[in-house]
PDB file of N, CA and C in Angstrom:
ATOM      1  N   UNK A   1      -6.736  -7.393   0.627  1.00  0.00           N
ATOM      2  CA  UNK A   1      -5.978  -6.448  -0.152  1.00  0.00           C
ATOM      3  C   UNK A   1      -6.960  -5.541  -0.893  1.00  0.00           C
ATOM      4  N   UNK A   2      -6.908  -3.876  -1.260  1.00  0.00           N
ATOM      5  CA  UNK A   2      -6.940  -3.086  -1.473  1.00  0.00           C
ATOM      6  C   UNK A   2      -6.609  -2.300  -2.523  1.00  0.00           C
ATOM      7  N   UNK A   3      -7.180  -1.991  -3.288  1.00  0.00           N
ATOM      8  CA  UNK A   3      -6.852  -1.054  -4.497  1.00  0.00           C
ATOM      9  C   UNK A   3      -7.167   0.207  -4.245  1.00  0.00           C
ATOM     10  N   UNK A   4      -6.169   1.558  -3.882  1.00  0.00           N
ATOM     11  CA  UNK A   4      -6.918   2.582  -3.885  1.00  0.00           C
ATOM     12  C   UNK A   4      -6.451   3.906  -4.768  1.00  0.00           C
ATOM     13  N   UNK A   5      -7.492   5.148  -4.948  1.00  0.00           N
ATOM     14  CA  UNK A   5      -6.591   5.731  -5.955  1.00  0.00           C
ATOM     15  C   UNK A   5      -5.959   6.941  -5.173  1.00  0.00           C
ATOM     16  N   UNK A   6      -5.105   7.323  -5.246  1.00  0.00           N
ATOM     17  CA  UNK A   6      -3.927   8.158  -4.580  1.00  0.00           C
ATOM     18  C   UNK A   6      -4.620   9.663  -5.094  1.00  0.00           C
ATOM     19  N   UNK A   7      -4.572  10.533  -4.288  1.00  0.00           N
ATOM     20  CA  UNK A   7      -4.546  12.321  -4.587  1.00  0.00           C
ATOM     21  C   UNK A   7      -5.788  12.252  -4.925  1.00  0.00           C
ATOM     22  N   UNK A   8      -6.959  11.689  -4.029  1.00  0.00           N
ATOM     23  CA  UNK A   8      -8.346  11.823  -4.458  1.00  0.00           C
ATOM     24  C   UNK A   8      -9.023  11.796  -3.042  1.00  0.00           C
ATOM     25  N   UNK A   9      -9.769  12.700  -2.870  1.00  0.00           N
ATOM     26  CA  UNK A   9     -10.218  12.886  -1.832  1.00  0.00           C
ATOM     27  C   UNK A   9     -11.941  12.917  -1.677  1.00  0.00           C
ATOM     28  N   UNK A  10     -12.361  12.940  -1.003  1.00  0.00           N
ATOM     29  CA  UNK A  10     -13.649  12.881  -0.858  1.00  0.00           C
ATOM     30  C   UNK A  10     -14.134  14.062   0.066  1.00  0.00           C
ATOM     31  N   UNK A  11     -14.188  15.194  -0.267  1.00  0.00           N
ATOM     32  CA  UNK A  11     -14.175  16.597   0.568  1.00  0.00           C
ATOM     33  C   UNK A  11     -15.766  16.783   0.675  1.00  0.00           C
ATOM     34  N   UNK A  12     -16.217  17.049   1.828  1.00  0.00           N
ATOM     35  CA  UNK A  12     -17.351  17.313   2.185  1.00  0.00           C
ATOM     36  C   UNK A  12     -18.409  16.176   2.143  1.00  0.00           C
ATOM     37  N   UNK A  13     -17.955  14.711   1.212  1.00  0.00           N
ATOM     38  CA  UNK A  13     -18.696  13.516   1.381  1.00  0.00           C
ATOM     39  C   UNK A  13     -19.830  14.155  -0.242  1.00  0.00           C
ATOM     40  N   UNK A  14     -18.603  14.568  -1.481  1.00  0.00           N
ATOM     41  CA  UNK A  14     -19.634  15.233  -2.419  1.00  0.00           C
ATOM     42  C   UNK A  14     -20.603  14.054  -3.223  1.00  0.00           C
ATOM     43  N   UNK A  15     -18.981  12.724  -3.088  1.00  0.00           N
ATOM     44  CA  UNK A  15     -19.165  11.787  -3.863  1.00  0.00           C
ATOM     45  C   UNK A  15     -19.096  10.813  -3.161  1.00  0.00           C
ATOM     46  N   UNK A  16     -20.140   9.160  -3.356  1.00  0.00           N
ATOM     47  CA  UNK A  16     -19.403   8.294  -2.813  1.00  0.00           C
ATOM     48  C   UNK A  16     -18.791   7.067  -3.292  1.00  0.00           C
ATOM     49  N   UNK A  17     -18.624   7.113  -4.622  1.00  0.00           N
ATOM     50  CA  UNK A  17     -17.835   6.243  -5.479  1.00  0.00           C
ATOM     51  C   UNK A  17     -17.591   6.568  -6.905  1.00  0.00           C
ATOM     52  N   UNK A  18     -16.383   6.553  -7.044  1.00  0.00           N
ATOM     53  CA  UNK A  18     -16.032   6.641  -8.428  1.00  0.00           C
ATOM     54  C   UNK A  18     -16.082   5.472  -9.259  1.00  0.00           C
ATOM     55  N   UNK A  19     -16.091   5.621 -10.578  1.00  0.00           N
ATOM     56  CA  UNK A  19     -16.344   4.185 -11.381  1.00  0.00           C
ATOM     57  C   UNK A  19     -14.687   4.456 -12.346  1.00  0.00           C
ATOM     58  N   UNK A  20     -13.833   3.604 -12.244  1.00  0.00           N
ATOM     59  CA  UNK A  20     -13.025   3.512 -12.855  1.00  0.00           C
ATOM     60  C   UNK A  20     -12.941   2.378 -14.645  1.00  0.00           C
ATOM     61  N   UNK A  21     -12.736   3.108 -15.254  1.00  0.00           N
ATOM     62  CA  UNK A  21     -13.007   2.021 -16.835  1.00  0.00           C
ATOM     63  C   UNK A  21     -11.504   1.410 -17.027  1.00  0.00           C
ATOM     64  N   UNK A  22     -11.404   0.015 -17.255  1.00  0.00           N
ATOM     65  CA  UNK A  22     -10.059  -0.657 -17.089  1.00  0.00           C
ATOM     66  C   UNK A  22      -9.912  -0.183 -18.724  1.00  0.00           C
ATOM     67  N   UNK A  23      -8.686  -1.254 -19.230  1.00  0.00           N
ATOM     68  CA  UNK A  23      -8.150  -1.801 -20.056  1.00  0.00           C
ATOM     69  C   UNK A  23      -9.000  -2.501 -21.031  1.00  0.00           C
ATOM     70  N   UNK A  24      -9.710  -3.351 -20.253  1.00  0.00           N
ATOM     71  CA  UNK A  24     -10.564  -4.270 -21.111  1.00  0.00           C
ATOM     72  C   UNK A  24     -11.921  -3.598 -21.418  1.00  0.00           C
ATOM     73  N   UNK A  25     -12.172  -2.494 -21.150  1.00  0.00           N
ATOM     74  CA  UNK A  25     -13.694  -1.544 -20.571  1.00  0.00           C
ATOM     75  C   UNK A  25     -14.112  -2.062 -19.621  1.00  0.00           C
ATOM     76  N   UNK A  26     -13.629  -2.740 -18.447  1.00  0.00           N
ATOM     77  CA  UNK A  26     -14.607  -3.313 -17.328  1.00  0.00           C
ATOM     78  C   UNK A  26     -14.574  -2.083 -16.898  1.00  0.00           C
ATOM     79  N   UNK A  27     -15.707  -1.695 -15.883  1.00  0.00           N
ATOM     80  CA  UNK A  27     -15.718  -0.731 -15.004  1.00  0.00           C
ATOM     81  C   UNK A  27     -15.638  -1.083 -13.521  1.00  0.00           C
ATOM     82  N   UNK A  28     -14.400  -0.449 -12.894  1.00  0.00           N
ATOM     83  CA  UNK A  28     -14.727  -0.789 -11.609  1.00  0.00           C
ATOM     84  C   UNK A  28     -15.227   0.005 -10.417  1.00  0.00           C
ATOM     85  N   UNK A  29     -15.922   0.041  -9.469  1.00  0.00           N
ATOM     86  CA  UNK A  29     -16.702   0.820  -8.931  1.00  0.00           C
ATOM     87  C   UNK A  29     -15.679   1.131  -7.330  1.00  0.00           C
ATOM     88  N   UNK A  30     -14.712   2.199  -7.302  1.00  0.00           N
ATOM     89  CA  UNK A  30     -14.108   2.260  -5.679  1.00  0.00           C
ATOM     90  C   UNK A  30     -15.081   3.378  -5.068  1.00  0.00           C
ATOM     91  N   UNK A  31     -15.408   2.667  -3.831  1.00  0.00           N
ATOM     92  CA  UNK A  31     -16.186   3.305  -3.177  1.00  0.00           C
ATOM     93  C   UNK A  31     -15.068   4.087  -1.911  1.00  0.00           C
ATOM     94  N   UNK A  32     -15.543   5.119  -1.694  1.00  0.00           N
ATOM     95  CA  UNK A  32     -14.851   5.711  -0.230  1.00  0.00           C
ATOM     96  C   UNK A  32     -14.789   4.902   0.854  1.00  0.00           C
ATOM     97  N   UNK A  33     -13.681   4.450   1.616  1.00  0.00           N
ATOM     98  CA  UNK A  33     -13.629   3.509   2.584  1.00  0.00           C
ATOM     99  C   UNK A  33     -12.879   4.565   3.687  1.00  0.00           C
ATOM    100  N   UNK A  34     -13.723   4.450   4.698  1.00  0.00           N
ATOM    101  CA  UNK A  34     -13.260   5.130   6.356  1.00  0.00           C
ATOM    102  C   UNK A  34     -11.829   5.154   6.837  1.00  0.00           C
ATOM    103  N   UNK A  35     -11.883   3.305   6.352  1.00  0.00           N
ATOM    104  CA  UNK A  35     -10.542   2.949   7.478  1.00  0.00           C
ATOM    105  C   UNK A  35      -9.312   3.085   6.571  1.00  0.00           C
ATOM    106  N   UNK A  36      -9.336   3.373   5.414  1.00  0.00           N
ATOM    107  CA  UNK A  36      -8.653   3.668   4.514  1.00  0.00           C
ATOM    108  C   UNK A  36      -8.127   5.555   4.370  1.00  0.00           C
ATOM    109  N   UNK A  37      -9.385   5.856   4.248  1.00  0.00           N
ATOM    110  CA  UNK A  37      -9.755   7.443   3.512  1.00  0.00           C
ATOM    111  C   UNK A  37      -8.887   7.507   2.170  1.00  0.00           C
ATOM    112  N   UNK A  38      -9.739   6.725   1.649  1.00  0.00           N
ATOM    113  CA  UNK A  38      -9.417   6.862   0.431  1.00  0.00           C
ATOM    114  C   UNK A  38     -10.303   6.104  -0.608  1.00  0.00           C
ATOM    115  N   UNK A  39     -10.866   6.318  -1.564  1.00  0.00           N
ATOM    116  CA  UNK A  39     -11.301   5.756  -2.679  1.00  0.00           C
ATOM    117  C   UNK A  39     -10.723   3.811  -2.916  1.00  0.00           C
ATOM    118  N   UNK A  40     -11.568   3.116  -2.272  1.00  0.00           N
ATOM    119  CA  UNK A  40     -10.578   1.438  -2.788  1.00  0.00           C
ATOM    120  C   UNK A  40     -11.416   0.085  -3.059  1.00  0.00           C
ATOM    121  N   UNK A  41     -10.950  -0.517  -3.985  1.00  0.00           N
ATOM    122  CA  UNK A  41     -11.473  -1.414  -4.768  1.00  0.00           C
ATOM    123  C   UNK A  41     -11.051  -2.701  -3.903  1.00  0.00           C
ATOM    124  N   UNK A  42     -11.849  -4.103  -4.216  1.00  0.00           N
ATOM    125  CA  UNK A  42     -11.198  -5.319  -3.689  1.00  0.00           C
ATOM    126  C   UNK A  42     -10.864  -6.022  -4.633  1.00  0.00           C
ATOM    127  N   UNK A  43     -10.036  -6.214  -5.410  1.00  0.00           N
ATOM    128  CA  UNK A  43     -10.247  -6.967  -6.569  1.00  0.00           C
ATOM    129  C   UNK A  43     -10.586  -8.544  -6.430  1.00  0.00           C
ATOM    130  N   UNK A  44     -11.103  -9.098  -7.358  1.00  0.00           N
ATOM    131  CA  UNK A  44     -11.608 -10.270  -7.114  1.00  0.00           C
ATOM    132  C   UNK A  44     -10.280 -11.720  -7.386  1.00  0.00           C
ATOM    133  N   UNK A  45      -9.795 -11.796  -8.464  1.00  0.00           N
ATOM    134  CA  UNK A  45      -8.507 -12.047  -8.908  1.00  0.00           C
ATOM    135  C   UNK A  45      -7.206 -11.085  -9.703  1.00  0.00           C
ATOM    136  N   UNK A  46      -6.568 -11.904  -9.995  1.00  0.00           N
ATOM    137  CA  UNK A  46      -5.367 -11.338 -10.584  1.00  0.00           C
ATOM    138  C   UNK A  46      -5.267 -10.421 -12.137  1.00  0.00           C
ATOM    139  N   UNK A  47      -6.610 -10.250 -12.619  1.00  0.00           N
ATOM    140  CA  UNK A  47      -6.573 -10.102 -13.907  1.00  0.00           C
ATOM    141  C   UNK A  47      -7.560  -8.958 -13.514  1.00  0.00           C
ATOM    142  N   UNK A  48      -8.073  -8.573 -12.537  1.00  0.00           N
ATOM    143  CA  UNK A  48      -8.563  -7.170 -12.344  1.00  0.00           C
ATOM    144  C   UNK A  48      -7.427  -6.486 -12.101  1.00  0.00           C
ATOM    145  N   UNK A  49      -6.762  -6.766 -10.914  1.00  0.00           N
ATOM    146  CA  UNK A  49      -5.645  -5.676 -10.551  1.00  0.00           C
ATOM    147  C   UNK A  49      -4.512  -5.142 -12.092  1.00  0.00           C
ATOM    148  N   UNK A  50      -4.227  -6.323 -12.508  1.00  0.00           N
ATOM    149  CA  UNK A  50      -3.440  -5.928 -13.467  1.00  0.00           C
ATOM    150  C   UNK A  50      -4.498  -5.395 -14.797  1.00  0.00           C
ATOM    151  N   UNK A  51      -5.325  -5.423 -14.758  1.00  0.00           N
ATOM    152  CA  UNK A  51      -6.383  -4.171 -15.591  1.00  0.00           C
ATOM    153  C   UNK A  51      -6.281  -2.916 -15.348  1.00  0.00           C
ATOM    154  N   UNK A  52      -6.912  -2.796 -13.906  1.00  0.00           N
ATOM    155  CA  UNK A  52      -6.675  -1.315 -13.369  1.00  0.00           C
ATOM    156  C   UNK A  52      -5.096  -0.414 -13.112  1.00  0.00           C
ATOM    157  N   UNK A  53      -4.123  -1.371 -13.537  1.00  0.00           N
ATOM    158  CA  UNK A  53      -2.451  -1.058 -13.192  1.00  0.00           C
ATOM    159  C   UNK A  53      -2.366  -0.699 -14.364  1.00  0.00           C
ATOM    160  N   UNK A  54      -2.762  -1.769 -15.487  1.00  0.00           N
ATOM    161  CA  UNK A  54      -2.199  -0.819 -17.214  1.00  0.00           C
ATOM    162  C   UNK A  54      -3.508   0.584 -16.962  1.00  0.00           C
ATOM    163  N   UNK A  55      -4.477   1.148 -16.265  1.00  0.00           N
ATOM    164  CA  UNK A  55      -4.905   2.243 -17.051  1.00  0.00           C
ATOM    165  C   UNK A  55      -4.276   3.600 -16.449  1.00  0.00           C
ATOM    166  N   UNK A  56      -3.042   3.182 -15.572  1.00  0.00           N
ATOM    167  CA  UNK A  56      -1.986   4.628 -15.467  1.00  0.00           C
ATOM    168  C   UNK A  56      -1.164   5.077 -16.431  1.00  0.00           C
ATOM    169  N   UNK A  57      -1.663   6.108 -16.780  1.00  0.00           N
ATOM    170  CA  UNK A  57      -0.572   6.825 -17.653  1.00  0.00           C
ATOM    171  C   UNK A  57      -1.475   6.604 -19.262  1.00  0.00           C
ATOM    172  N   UNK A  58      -1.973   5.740 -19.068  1.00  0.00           N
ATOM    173  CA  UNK A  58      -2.695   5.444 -20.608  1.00  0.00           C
ATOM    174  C   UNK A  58      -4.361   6.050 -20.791  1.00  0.00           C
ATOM    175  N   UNK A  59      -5.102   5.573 -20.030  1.00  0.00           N
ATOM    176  CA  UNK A  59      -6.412   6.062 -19.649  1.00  0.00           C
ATOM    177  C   UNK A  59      -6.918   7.171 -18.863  1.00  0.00           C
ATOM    178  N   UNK A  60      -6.263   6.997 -17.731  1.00  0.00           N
ATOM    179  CA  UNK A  60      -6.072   8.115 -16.669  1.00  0.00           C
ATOM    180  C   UNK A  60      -4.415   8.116 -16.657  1.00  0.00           C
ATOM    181  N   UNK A  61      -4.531   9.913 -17.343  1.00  0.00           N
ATOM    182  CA  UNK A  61      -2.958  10.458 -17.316  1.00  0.00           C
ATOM    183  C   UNK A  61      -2.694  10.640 -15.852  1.00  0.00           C
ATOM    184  N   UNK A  62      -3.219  11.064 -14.880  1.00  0.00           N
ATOM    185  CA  UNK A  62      -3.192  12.041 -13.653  1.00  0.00           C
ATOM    186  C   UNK A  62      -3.838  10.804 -12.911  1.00  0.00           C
ATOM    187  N   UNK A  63      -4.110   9.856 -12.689  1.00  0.00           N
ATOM    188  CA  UNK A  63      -4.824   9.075 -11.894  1.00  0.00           C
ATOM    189  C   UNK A  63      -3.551   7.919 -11.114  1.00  0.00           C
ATOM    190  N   UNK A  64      -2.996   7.846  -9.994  1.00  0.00           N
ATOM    191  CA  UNK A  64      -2.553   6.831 -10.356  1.00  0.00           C
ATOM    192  C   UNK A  64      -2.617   5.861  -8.555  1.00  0.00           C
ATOM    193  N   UNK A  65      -2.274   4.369  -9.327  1.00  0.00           N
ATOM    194  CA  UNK A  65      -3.166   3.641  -7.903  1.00  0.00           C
ATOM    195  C   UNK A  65      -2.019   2.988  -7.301  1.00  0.00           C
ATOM    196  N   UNK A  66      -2.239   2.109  -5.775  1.00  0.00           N
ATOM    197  CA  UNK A  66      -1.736   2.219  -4.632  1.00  0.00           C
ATOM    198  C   UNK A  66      -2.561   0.820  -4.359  1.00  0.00           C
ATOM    199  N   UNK A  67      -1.947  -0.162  -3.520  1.00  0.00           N
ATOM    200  CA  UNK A  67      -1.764  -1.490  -3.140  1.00  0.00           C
ATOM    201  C   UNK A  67      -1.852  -1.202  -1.688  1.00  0.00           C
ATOM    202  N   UNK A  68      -3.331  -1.346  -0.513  1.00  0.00           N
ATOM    203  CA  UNK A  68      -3.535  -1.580   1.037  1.00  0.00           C
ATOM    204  C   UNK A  68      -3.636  -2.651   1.329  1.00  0.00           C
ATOM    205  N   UNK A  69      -2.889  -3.380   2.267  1.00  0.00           N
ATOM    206  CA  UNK A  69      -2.633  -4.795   2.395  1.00  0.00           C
ATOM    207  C   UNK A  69      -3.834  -5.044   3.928  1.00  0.00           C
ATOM    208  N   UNK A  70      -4.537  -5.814   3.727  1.00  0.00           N
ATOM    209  CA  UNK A  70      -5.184  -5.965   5.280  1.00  0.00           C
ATOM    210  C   UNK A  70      -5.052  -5.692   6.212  1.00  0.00           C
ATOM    211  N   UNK A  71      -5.368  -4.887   7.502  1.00  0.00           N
ATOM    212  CA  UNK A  71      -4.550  -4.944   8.739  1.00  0.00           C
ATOM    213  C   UNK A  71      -4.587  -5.948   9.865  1.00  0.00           C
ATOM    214  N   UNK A  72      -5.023  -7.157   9.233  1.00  0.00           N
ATOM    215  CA  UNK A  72      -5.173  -8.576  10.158  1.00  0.00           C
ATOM    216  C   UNK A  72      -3.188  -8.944  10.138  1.00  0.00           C
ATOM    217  N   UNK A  73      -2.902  -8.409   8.330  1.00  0.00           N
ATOM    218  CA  UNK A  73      -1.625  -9.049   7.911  1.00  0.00           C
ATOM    219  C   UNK A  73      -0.525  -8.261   8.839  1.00  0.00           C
ATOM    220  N   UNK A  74      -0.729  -6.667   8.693  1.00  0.00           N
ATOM    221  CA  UNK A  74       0.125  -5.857   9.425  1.00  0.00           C
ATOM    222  C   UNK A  74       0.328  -6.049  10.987  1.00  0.00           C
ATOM    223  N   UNK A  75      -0.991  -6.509  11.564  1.00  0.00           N
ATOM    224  CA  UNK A  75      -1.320  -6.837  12.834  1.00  0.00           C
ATOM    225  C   UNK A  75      -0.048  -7.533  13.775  1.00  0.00           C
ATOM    226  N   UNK A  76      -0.241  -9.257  12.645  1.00  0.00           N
ATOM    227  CA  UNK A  76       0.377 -10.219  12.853  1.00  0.00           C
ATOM    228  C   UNK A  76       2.094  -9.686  12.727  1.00  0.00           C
ATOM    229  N   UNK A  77       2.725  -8.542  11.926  1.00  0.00           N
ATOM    230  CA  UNK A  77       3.762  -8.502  11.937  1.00  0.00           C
ATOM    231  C   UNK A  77       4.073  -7.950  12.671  1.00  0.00           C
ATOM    232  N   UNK A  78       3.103  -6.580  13.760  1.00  0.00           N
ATOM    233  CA  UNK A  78       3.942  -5.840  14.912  1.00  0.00           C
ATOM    234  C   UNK A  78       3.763  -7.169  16.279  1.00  0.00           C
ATOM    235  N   UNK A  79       2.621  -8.495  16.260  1.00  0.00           N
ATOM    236  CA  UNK A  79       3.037  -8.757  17.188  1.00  0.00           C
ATOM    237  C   UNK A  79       4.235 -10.169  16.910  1.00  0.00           C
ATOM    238  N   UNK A  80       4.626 -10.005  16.297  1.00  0.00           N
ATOM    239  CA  UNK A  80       6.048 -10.972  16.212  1.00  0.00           C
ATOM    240  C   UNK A  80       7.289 -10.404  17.358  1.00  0.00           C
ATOM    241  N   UNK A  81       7.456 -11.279  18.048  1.00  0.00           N
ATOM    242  CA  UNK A  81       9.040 -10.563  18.971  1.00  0.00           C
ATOM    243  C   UNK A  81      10.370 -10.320  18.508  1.00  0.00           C
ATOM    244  N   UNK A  82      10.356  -9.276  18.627  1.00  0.00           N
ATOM    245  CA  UNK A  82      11.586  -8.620  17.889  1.00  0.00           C
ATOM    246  C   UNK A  82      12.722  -9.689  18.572  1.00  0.00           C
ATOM    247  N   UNK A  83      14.011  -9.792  17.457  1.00  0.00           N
ATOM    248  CA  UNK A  83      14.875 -10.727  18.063  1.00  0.00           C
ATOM    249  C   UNK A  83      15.569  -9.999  19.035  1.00  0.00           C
ATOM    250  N   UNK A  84      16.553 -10.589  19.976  1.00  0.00           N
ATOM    251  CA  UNK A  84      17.191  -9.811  20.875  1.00  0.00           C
ATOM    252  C   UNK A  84      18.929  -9.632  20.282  1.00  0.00           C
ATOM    253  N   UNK A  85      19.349  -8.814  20.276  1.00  0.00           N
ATOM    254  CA  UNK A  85      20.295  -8.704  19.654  1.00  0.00           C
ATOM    255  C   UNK A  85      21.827  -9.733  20.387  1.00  0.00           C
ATOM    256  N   UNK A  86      22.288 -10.146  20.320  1.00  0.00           N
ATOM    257  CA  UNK A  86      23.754 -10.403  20.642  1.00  0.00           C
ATOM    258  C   UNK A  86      25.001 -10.902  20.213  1.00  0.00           C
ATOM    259  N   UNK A  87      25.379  -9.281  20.625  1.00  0.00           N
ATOM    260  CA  UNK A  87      26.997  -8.749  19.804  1.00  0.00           C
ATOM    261  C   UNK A  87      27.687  -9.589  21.273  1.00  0.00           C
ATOM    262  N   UNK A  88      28.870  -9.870  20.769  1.00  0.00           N
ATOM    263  CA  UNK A  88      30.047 -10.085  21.354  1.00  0.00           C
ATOM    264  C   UNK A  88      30.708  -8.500  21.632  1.00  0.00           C
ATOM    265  N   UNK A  89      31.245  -8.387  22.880  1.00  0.00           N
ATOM    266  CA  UNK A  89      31.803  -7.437  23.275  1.00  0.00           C
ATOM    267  C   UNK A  89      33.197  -7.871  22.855  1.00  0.00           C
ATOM    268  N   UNK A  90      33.822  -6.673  21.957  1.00  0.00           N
ATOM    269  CA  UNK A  90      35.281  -7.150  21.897  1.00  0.00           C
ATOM    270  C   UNK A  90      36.675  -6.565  22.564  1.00  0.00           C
ATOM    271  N   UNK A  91      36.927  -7.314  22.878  1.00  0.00           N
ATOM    272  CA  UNK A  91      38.210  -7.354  24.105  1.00  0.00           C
ATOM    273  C   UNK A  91      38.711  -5.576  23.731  1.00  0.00           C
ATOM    274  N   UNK A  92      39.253  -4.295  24.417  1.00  0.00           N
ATOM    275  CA  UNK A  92      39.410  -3.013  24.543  1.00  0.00           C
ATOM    276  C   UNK A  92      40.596  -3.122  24.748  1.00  0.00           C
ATOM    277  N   UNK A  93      41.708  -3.135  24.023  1.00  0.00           N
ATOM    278  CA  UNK A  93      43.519  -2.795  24.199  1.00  0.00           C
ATOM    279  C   UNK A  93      43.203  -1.412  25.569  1.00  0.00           C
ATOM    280  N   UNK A  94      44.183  -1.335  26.582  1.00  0.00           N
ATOM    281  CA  UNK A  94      43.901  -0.328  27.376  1.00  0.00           C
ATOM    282  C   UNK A  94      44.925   0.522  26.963  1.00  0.00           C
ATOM    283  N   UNK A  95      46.006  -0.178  26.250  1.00  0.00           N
ATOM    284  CA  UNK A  95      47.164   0.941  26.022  1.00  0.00           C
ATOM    285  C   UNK A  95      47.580   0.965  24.709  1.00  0.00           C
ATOM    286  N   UNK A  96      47.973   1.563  23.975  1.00  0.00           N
ATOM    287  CA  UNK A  96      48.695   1.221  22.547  1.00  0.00           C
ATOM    288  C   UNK A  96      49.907   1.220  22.418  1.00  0.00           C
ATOM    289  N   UNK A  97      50.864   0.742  21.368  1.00  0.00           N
ATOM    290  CA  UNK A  97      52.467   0.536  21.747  1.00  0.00           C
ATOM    291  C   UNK A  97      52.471   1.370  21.031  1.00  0.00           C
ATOM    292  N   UNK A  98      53.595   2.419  21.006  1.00  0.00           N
ATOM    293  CA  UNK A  98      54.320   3.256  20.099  1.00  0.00           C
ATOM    294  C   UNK A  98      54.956   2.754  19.195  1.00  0.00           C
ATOM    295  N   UNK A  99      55.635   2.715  18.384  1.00  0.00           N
ATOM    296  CA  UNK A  99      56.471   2.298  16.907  1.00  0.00           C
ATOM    297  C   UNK A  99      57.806   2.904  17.537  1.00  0.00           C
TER     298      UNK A  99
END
């Protein structure tokens, strides 16, 4: 999993990592990732991510971040077999009665 920051681009390769300052002042360092294209962090546990989540809107007004899940995980879900569907066909009146 993936931390990355949204509406940030890396144009011409000016920069290759931004340092983000949490909540607590940790600093975290997202580097530009390829397979991403985008600026993204790994966090180590649960108390980084939710650092870098409170500094939207509070620290960075205009900054805000985005959750990339592995693609080993996504992988495993396109090759699952889709179920096969089966409806009952229901019986078709051929005529209707009048009243």
């Amino acid at each position: 999993m993936k931390i990355v920051i949204l509406r940030k681009s890396n144009q011409l390769g000016s920069t290759s990592n931004i340092k983000v300052k949490g909540m607590s002042s940790v600093r975290y360092n997202f580097v530009w990732d390829k397979q991403v294209s985008s600026f993204a962090y790994e966090p180590k546990n649960q108390e980084e991510i939710d650092d870098i989540f409170l500094t939207q809107g509070r620290i960075y007004r205009h900054m805000n971040f985005s959750i990339v899940l592995d693609e080993v995980e996504s992988e495993k879900e396109e090759q699952k077999p889709k179920p096969k569907s089966r409806k009952k066909k229901q019986p078709v009146e051929k005529q209707l009665e009048t009243a």
